[in-house]
Every structure is written in structure tokens, then in C-alpha cells.
N, C-alpha and C. Protein backbone atom coordinates (compact mmCIF):
# COMPACT_ATOMS: atom_id res chain seq x y z
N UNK A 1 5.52 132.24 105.53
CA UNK A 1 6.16 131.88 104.30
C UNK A 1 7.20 130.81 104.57
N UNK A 2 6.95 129.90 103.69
CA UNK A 2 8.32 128.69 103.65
C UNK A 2 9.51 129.15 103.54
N UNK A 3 10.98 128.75 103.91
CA UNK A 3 11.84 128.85 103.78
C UNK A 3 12.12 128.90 102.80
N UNK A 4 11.82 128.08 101.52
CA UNK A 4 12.14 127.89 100.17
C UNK A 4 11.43 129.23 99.45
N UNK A 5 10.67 130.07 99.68
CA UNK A 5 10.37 131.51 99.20
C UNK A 5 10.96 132.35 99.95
N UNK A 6 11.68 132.27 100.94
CA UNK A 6 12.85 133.26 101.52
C UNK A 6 13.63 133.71 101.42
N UNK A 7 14.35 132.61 100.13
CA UNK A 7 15.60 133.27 99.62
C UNK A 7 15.52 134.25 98.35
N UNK A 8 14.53 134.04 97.37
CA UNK A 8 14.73 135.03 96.20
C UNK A 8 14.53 136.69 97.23
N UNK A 9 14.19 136.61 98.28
CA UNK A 9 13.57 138.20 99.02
C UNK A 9 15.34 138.26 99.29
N UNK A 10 16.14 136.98 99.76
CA UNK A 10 17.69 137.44 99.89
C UNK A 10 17.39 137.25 101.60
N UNK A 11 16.70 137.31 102.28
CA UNK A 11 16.44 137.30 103.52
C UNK A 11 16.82 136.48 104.58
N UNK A 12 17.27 135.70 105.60
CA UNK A 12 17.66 135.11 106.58
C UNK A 12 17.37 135.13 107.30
N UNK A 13 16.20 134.74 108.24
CA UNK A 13 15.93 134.87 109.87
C UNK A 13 17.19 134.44 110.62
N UNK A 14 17.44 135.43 111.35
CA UNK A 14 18.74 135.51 112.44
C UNK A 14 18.10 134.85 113.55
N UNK A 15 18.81 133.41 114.43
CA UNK A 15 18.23 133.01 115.38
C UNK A 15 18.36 134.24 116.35
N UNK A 16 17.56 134.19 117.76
CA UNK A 16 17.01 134.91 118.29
C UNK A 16 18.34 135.40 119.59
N UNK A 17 19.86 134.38 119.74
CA UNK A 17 20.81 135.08 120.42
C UNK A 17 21.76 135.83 119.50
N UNK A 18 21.91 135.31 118.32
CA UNK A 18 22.36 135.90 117.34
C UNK A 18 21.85 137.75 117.39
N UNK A 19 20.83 137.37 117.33
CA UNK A 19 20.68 139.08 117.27
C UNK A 19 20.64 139.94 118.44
N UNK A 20 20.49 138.95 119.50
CA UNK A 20 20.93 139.90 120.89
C UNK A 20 22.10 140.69 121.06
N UNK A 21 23.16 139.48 120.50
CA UNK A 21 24.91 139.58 120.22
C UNK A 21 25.10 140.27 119.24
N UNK A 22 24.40 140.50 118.03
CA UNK A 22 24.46 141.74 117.34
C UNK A 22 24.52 143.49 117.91
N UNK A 23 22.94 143.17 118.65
CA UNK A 23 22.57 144.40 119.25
C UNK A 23 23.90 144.70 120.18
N UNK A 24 23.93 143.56 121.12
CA UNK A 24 25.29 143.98 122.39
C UNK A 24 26.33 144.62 122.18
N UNK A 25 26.51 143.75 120.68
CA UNK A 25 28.28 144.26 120.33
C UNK A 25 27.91 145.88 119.39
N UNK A 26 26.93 146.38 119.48
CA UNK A 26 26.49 147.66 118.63
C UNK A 26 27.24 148.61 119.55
N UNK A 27 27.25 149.85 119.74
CA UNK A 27 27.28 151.05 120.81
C UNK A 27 26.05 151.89 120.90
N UNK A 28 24.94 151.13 120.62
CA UNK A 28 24.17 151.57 120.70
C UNK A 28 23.37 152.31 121.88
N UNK A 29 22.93 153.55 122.37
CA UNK A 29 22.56 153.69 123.81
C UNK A 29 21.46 153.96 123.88
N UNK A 30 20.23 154.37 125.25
CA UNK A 30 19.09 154.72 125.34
C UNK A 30 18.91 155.82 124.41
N UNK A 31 17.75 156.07 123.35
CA UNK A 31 17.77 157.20 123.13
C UNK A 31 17.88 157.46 121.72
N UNK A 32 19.14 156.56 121.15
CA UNK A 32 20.31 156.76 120.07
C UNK A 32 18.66 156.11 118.86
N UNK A 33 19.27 156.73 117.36
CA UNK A 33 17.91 156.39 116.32
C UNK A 33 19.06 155.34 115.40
N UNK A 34 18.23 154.66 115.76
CA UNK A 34 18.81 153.30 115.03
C UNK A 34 17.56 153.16 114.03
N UNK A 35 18.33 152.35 112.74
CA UNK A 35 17.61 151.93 111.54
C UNK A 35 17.91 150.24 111.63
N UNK A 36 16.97 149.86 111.34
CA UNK A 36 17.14 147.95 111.08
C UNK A 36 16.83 147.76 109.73
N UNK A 37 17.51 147.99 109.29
CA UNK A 37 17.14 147.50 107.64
C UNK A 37 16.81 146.02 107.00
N UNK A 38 15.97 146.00 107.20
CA UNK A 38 15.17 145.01 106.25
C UNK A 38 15.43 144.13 107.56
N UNK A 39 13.86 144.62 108.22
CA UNK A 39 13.67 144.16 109.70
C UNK A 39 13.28 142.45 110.11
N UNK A 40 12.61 142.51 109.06
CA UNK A 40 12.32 140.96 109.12
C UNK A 40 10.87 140.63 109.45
N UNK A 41 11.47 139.50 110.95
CA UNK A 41 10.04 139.40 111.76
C UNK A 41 10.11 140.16 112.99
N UNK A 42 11.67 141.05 113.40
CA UNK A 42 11.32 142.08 114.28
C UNK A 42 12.38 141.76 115.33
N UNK A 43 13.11 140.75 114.91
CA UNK A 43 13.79 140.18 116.37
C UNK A 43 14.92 141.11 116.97
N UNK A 44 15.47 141.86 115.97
CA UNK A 44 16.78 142.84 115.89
C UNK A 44 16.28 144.02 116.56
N UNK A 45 14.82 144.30 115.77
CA UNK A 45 13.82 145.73 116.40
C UNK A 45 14.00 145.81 117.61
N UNK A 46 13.73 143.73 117.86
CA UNK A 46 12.99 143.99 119.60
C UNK A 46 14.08 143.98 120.52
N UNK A 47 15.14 143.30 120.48
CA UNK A 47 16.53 144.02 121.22
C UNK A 47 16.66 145.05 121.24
N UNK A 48 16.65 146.13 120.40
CA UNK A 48 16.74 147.31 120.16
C UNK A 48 16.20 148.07 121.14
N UNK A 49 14.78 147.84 120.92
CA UNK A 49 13.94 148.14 121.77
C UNK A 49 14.05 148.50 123.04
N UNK A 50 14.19 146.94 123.66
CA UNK A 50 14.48 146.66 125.15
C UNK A 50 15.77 147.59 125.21
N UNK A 51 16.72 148.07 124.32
CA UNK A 51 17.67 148.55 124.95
C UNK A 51 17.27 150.18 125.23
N UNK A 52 16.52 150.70 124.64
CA UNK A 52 15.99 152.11 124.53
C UNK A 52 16.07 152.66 123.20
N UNK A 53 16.70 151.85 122.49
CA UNK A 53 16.73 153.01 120.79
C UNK A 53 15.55 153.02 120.49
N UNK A 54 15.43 154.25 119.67
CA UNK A 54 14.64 154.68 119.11
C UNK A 54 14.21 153.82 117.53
N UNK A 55 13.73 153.09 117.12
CA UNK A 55 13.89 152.63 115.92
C UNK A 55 13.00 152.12 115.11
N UNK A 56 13.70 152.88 113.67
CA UNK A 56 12.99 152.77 112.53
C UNK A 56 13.13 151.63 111.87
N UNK A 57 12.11 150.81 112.05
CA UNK A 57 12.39 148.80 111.20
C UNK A 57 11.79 149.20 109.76
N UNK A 58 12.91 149.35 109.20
CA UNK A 58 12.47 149.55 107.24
C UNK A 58 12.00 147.55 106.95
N UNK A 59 11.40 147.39 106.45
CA UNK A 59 11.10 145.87 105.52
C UNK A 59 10.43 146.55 104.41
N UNK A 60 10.81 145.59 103.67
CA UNK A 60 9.84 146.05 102.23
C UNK A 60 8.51 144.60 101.85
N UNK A 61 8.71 143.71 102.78
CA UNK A 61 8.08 142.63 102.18
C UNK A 61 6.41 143.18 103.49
N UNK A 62 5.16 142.91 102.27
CA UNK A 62 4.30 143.09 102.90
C UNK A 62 3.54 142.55 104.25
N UNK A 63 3.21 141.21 104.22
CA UNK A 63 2.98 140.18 104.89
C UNK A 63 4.33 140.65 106.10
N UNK A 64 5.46 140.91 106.72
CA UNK A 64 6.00 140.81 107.55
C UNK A 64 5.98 142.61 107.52
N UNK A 65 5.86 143.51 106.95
CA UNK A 65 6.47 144.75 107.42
C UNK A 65 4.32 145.01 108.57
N UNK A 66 3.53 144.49 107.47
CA UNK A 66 2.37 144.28 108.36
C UNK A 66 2.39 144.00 109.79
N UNK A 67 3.08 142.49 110.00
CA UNK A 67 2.84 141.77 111.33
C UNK A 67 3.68 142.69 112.30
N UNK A 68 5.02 143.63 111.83
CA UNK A 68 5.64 144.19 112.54
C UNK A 68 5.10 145.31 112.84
N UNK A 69 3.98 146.02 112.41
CA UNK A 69 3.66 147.05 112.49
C UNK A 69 2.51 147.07 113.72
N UNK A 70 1.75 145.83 113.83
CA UNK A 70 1.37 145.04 114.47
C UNK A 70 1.89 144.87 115.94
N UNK A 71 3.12 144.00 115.87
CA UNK A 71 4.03 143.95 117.02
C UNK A 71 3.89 144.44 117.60
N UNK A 72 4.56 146.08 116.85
CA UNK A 72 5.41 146.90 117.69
C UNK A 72 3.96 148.19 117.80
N UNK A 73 2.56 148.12 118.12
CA UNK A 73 2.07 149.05 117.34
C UNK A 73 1.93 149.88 119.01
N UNK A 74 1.90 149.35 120.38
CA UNK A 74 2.38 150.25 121.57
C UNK A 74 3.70 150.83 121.77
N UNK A 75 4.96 150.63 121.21
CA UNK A 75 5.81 151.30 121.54
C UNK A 75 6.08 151.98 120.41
N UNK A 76 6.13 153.16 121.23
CA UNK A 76 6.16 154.48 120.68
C UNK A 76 7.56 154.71 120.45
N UNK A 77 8.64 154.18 120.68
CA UNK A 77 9.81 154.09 120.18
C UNK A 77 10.21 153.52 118.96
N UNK A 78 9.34 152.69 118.29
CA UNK A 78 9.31 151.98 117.23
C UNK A 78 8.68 152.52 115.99
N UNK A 79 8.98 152.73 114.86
CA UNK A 79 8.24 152.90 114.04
C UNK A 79 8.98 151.84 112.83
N UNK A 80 7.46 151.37 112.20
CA UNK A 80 7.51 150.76 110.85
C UNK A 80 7.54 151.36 109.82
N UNK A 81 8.33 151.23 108.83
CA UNK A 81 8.51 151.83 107.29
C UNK A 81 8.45 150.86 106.63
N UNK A 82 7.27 150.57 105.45
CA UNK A 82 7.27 149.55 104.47
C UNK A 82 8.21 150.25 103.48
N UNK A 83 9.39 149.79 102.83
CA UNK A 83 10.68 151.00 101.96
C UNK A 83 10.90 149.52 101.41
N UNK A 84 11.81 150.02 100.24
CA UNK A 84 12.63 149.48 100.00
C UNK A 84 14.04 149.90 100.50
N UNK A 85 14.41 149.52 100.96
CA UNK A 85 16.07 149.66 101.80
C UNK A 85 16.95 150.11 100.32
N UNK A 86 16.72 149.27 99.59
CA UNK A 86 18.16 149.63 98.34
C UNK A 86 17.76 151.19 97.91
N UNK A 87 16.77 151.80 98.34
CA UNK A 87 16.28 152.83 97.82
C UNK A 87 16.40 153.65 99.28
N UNK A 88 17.30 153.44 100.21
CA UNK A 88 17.21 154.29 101.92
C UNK A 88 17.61 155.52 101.40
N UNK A 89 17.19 156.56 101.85
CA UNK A 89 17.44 158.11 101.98
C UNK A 89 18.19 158.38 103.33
N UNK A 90 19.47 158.79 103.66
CA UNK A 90 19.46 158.69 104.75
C UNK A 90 19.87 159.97 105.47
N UNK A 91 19.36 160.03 106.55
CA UNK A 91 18.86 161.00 107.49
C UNK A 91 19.82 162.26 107.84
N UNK A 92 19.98 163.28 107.75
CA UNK A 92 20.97 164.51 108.27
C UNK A 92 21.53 164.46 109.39
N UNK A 93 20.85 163.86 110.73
CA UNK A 93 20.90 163.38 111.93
C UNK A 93 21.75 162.74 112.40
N UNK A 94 22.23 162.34 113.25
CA UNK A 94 22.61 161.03 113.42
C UNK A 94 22.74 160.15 113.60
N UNK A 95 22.89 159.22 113.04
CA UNK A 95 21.79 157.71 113.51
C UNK A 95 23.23 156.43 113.41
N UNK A 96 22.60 155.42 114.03
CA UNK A 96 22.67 153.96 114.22
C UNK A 96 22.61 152.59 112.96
N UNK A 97 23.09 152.05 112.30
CA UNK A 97 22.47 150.98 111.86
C UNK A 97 22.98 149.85 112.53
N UNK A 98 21.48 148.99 112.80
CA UNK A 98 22.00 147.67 113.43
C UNK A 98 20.63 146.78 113.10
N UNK A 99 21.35 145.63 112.09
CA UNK A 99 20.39 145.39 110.51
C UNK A 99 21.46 143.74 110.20
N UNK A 100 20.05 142.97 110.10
CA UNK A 100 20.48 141.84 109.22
C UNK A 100 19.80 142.03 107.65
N UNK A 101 20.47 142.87 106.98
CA UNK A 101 20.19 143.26 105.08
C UNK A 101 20.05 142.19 104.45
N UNK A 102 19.07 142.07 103.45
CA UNK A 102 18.54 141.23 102.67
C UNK A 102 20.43 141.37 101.95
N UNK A 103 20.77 139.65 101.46
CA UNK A 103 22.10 139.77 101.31
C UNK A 103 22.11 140.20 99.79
N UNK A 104 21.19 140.15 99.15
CA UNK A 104 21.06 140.98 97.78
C UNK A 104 21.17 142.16 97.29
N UNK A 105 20.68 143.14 98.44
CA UNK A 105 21.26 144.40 98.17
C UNK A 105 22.22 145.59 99.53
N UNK A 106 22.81 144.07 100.10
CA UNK A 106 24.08 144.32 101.04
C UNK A 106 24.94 145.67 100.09
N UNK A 107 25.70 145.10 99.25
CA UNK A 107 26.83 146.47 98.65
C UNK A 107 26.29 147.30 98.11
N UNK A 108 24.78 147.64 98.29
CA UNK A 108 24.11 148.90 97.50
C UNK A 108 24.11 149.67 98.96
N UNK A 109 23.31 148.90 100.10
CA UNK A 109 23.08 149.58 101.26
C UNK A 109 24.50 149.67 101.59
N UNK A 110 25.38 149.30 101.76
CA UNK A 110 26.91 149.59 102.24
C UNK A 110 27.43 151.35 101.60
N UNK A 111 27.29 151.25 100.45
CA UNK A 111 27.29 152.24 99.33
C UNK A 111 27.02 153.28 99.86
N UNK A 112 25.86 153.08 100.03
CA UNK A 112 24.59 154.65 100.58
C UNK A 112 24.57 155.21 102.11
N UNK A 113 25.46 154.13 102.99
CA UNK A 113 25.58 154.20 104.42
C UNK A 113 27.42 155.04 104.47
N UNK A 114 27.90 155.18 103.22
CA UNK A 114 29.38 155.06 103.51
C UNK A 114 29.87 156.69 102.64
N UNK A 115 28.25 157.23 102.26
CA UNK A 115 29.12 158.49 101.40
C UNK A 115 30.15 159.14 102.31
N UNK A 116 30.62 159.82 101.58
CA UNK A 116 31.52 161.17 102.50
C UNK A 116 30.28 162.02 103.54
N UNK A 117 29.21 162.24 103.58
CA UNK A 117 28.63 163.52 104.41
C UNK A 117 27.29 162.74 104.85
N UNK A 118 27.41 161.00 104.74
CA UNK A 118 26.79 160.53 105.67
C UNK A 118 26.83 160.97 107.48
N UNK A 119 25.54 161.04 108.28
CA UNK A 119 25.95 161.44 109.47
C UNK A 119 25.87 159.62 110.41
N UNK A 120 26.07 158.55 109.81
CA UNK A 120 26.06 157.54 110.07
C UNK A 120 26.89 157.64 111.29
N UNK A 121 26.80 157.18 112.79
CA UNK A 121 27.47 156.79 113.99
C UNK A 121 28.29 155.81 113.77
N UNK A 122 27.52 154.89 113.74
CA UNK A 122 28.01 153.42 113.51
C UNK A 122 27.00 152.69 112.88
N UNK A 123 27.33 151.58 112.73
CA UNK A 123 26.66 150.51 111.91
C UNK A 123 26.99 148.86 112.38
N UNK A 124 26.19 147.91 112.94
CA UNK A 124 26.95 147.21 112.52
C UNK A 124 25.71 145.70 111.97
N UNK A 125 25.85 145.65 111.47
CA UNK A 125 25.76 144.49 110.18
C UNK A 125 25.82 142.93 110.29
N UNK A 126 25.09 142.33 109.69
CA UNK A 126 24.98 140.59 108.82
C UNK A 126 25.41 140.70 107.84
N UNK A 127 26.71 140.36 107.37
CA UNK A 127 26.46 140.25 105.79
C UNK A 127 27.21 138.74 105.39
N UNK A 128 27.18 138.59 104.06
CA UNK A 128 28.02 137.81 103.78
C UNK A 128 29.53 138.24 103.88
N UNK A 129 29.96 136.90 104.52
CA UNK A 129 31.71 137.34 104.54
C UNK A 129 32.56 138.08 103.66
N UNK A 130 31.66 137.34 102.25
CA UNK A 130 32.70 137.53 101.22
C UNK A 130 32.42 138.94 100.54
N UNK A 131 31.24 139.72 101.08
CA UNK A 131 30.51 141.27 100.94
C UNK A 131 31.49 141.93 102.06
N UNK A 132 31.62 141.47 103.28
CA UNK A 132 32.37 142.25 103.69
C UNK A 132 34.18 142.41 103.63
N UNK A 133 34.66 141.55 103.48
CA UNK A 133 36.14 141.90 103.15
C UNK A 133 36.03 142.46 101.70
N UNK A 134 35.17 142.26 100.49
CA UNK A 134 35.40 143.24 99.65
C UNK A 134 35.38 144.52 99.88
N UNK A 135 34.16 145.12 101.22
CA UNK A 135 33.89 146.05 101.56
C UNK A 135 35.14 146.59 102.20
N UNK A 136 35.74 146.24 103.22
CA UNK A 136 36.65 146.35 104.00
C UNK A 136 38.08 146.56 102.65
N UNK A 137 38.11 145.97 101.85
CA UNK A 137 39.40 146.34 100.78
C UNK A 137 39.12 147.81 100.39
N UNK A 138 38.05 147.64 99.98
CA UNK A 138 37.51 149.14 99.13
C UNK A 138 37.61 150.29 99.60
N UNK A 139 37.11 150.10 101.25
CA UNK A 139 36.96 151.76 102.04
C UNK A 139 38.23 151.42 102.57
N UNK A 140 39.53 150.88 102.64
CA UNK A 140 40.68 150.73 103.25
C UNK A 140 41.59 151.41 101.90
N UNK A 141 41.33 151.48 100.36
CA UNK A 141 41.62 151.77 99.58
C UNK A 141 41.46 153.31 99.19
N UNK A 142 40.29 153.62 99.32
CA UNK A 142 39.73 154.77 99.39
C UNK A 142 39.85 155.86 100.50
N UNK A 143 40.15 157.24 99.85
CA UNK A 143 40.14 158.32 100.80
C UNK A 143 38.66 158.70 100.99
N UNK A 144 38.53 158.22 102.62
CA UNK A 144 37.13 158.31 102.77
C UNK A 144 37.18 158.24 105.06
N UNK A 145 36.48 158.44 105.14
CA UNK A 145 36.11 158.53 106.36
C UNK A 145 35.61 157.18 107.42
N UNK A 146 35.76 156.02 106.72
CA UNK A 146 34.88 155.30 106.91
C UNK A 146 36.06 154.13 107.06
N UNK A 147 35.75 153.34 108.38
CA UNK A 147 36.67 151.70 108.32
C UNK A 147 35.22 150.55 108.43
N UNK A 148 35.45 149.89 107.71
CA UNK A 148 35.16 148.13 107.58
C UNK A 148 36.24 147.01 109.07
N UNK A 149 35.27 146.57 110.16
CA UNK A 149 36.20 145.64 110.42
C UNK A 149 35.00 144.32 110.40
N UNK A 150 35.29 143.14 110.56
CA UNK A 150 34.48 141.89 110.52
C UNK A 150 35.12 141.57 112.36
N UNK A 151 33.63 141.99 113.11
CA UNK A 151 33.59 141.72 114.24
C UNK A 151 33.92 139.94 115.09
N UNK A 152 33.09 138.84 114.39
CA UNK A 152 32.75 137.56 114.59
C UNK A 152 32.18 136.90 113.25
N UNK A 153 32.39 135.71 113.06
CA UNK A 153 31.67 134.89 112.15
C UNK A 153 30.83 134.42 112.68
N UNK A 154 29.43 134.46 111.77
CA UNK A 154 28.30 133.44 112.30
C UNK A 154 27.84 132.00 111.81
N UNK A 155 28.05 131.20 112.39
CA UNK A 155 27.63 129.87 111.79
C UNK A 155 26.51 130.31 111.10
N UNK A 156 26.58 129.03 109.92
CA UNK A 156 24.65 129.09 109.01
C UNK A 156 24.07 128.83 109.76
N UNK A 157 24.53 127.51 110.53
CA UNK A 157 23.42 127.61 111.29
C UNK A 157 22.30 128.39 112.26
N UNK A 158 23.39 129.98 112.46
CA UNK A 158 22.38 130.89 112.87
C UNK A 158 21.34 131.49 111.95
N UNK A 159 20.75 130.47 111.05
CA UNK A 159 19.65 131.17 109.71
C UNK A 159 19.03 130.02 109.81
N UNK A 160 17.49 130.66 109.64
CA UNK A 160 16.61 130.24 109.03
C UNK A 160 16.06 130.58 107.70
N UNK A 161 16.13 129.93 106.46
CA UNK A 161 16.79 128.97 106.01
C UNK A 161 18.51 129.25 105.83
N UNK A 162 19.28 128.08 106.24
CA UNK A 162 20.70 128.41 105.98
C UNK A 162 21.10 128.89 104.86
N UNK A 163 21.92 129.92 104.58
CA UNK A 163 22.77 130.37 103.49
C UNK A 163 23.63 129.72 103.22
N UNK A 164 23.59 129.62 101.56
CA UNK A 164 24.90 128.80 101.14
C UNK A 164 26.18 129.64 101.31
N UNK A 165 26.11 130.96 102.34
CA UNK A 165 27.75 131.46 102.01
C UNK A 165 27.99 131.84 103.66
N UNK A 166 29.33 132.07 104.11
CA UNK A 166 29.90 132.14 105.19
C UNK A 166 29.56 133.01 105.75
N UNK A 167 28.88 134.00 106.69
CA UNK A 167 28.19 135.17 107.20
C UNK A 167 29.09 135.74 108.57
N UNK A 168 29.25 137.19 108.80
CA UNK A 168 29.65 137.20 109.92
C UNK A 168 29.12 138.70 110.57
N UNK A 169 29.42 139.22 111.21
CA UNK A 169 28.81 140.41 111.58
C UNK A 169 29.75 141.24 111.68
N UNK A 170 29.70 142.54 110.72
CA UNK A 170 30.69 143.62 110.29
C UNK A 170 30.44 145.15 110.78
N UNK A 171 31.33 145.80 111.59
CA UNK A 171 31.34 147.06 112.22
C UNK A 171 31.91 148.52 111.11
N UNK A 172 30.73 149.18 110.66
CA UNK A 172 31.03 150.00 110.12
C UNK A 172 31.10 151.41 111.42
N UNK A 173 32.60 152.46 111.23
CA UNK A 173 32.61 153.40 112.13
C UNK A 173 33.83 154.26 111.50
N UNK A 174 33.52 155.74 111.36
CA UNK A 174 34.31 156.57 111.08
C UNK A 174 35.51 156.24 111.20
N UNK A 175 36.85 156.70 110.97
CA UNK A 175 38.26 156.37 111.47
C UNK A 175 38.54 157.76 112.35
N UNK A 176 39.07 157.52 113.14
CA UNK A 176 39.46 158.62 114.28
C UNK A 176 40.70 159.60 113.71
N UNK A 177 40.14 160.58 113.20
CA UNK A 177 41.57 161.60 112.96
C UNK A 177 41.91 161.15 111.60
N UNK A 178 41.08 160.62 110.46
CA UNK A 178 41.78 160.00 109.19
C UNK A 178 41.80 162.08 108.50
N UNK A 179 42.76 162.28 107.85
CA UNK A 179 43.00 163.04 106.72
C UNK A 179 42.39 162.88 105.85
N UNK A 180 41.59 163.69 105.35
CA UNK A 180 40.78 163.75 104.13
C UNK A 180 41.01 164.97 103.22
N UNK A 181 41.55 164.36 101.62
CA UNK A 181 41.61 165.43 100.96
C UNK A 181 40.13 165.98 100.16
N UNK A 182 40.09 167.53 100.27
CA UNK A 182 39.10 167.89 100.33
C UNK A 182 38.30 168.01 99.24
């Protein structure tokens, strides 16, 4: 697919160190069940991979949740979910996200990753800048369990096709010892 049908999906191919440096700066370990939400062409998966997570690459677009299924169809650490992400159920368990999100339904998936009795580890994220310091006001506002920090900015130029908005990569992780009224 052309670049110019890439964007109504909201989508961005992350160049290929970009998402290494995603994965790196994760805490992610051998073992740990990581989700990639709205996987792409797999590049985030396949760091993942190589590192030992276990992981579930959600895409909803056919033509790529196919080729990934494809990819990844010997490692048994990998599994494909054709989903819609804005529609994630998420798991009792405890899991990982480490995900470049279609930037369209970024503050829905933020939403659903951030309830109170999520068993979310960590998270950490592509989004648009200006998605995450709203994010970061909101759960800094809110009695909730949950901190927003903005790890690094990523040039556009780490996208294929470039985004017209400032992008950076954002660390979602419990707060240590926060008080919660009940």
C-alpha cells in the first residue's frame, strides 16, 4: 500500500532503529506477554521477539495482519490477532505494551490500558506529542494508579509516511506507593 492510503488507517511505519530503541527503552524481559498494538509490518513484533517476549501483534488491517501471520508463522512465541485495538479486551494477567498505535485511536487505547484494575506492567508507546502531555495532565490530575512520562522525541522523519504532528515515545507505569481512595 502507498503511503498516501496510510494515513486514513492513522498508521506510521516506524523506521527499523526507532523501534529497536523503543523495544530497549521497554523493561521488557524473556518470557514477559507483551501486546503490540496495531503491529503493522511486524518490526516492533520482531524486536520483541529477538528479545524473548512472548507476543501478541493485534493489527486490524487485512493485507498486513495476513503477511504478519505469515512472518511470524514458526515462532511459537508470536501470535497474530486480526482485532481492532480500539475494541482491546485486556487481559487479567500481566502483561507488557510496547506498540506504535494507529494515532487515531491513541486516547481510546490509552483509556482502556489505564483503568483502575488494569493488570498492565508497563507500556511504552508512539504517540503523538500532543496525545501524550494531554495524557500525562489527565492521569497526573486524577486519583488513579497510573503516571504518563514522555521518554524521547522522535523526529518525522522516523515515519514512513511522515506525520504532520511532533511524535515521541511515552512510558506508561504504575506510581510506586501512590494512595488511592477507595
Amino acid at each position: 500500500m502507498s503511503g498516501r492510503n496510510e494515513a486514513p488507517w492513522g498508521w506510521y511505519r516506524l523506521a527499523d532503529q526507532f523501534a529497536g530503541a523503543l523495544v530497549a527503552a521497554s523493561d521488557v524481559r524473556p518470557g514477559d506477554l507483551v501486546y503490540d498494538l496495531g503491529a503493522g509490518d511486524g518490526i516492533i513484533t520482531r524486536h520483541l521477539a529477538e528479545r524473548g517476549a512472548r507476543v501478541i501483534a493485534f493489527e486490524l488491517h487485512p493485507a498486513r495482519a495476513s503477511s504478519l501471520a505469515a512472518t511470524f508463522a514458526a515462532d511459537e512465541n508470536v501470535k497474530v490477532v486480526r482485532a481492532d485495538i480500539a475494541e482491546l479486551r485486556i487481559p487479567r494477567r500481566r502483561f507488557h505494551v510496547v506498540a506504535n498505535p494507529p494515532f487515531g485511536v491513541a486516547s481510546r487505547v490509552l483509556a482502556q490500558l489505564t483503568v483502575r484494575q488494569s493488570s498492565l506492567a508497563s507500556a511504552s508507546l508512539v504517540l503523538p506529542l500532543s496525545v501524550a502531555a494531554r495524557w500525562q495532565h489527565r492521569l497526573q490530575n486524577q486519583r488513579n494508579p497510573w503516571d504518563l512520562s514522555v521518554v524521547s522525541r522522535i523526529p518525522r522523519s522516523a515515519f514512513t509516511p511522515r506525520p504532520r504532528v511532533d511524535c515521541c515515545i511515552a512510558r506508561i507505569q504504575r506510581w510506586p506507593n501512590r494512595q488511592l481512595d477507595p
